[in-house]
Protein backbone atom coordinates (compact mmCIF):
# COMPACT_ATOMS: atom_id res chain seq x y z
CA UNK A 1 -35.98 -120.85 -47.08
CA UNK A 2 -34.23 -121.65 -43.72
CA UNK A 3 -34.09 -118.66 -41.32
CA UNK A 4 -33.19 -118.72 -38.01
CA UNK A 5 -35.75 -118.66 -34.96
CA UNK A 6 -33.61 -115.75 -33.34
CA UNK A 7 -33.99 -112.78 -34.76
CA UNK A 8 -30.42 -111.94 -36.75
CA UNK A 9 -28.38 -108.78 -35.32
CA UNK A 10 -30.00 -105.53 -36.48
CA UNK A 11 -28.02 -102.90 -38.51
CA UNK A 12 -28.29 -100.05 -35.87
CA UNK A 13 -26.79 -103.16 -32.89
CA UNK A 14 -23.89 -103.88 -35.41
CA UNK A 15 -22.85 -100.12 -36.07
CA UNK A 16 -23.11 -99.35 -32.63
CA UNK A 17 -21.35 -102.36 -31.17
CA UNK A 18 -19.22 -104.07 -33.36
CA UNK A 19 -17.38 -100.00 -35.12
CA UNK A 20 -18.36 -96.95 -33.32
CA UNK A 21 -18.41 -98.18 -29.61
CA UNK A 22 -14.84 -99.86 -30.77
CA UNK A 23 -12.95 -96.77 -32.91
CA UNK A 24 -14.68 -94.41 -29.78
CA UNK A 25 -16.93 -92.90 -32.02
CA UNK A 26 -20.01 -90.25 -31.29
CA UNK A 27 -23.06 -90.18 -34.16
CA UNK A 28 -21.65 -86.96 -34.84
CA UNK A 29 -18.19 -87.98 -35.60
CA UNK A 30 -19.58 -90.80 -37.63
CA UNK A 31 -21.86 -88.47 -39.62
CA UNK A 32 -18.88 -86.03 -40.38
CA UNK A 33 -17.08 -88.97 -41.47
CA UNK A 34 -19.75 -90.10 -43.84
CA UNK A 35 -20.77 -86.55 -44.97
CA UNK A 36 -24.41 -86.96 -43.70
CA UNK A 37 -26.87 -84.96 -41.15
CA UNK A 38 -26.11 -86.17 -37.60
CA UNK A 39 -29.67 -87.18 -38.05
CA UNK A 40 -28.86 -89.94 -40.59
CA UNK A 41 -26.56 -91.67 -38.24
CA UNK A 42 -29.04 -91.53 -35.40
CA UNK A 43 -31.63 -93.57 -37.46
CA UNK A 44 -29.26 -96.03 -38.38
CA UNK A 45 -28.24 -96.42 -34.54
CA UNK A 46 -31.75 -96.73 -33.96
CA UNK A 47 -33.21 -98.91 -36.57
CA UNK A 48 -35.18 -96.32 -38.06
CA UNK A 49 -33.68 -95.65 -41.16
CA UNK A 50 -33.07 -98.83 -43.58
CA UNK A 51 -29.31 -99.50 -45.26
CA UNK A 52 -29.80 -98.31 -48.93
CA UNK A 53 -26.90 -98.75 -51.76
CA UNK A 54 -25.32 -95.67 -51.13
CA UNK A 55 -25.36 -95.97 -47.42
CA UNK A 56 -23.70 -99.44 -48.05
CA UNK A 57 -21.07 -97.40 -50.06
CA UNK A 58 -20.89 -94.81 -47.96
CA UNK A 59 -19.98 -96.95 -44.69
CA UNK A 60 -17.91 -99.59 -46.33
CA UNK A 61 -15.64 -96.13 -47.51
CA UNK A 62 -15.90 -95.08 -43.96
CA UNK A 63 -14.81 -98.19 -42.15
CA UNK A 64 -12.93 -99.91 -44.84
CA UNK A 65 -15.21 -103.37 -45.29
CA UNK A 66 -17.39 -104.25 -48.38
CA UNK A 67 -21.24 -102.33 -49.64
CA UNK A 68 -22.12 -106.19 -49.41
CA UNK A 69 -21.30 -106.38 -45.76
CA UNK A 70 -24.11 -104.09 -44.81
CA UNK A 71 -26.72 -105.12 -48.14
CA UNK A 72 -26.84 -108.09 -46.28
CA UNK A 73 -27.42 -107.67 -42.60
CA UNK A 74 -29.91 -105.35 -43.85
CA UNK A 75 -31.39 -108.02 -46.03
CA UNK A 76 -31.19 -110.74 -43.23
CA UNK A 77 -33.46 -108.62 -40.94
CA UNK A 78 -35.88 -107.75 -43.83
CA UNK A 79 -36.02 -111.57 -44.85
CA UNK A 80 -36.29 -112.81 -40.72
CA UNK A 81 -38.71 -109.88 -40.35
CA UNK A 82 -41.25 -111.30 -43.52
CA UNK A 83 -41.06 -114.88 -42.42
CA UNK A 84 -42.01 -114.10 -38.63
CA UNK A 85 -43.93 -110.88 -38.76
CA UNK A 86 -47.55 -112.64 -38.91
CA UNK A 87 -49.33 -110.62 -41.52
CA UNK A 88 -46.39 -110.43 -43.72
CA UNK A 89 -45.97 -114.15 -43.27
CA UNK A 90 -49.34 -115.18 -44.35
CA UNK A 91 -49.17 -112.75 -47.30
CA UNK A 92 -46.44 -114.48 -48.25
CA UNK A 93 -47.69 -117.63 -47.72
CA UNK A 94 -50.88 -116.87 -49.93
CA UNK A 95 -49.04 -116.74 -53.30
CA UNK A 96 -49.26 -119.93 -55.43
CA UNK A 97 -46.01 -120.61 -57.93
CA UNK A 98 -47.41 -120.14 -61.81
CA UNK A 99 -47.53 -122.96 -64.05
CA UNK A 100 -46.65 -121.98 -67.74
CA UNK A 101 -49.35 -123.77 -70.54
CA UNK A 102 -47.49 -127.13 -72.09
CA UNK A 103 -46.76 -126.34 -75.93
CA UNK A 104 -48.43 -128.61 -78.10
């Protein structure tokens, strides 16, 4: 697998930056929009609260792009974060591929 050595925009840098600092929108405005605690939105912003499907649903509603769209820059930091997060890494790196018995 081929990541990159720099660490892919998070999910919370992309809301923030690239559609609520845009469209002028507060976390609050964002959460009315999506029908979720204010909370919810502020752990997105922050990176402490991971994109799950109906979030993806949810936001692609809200700002008119695709569930896909946010699956995978949430999937791109998970994958970046397994391949250079040492422990993870060599976890990773431990498993063997398994070999199925010839038939005869």
């Amino acid at each position: 697998m081929i990541m990159t050595a720099r660490k892919p925009v998070s999910v919370g840098e992309m809301l923030v930056t690239e559609f609520m600092e845009p469209m002028d929108l507060t976390q609050t405005a964002l959460a009315e929009a999506m029908g979720v605690q204010r909370k919810h939105v502020n752990e997105l912003c922050n990176n402490r609260r991971r994109i799950t499907a109906d979030t993806a649903l949810i936001l692609a509603r809200v700002f008119g792009n695709s569930a896909e769209f946010w699956i995978n820059t949430q999937m791109r930091n998970d994958l970046w974060d397994a391949l250079n997060i040492p422990d993870r890494r060599e976890r990773i790196e431990r498993a063997r591929p398994v070999t199925s018995p010839v038939a005869a």
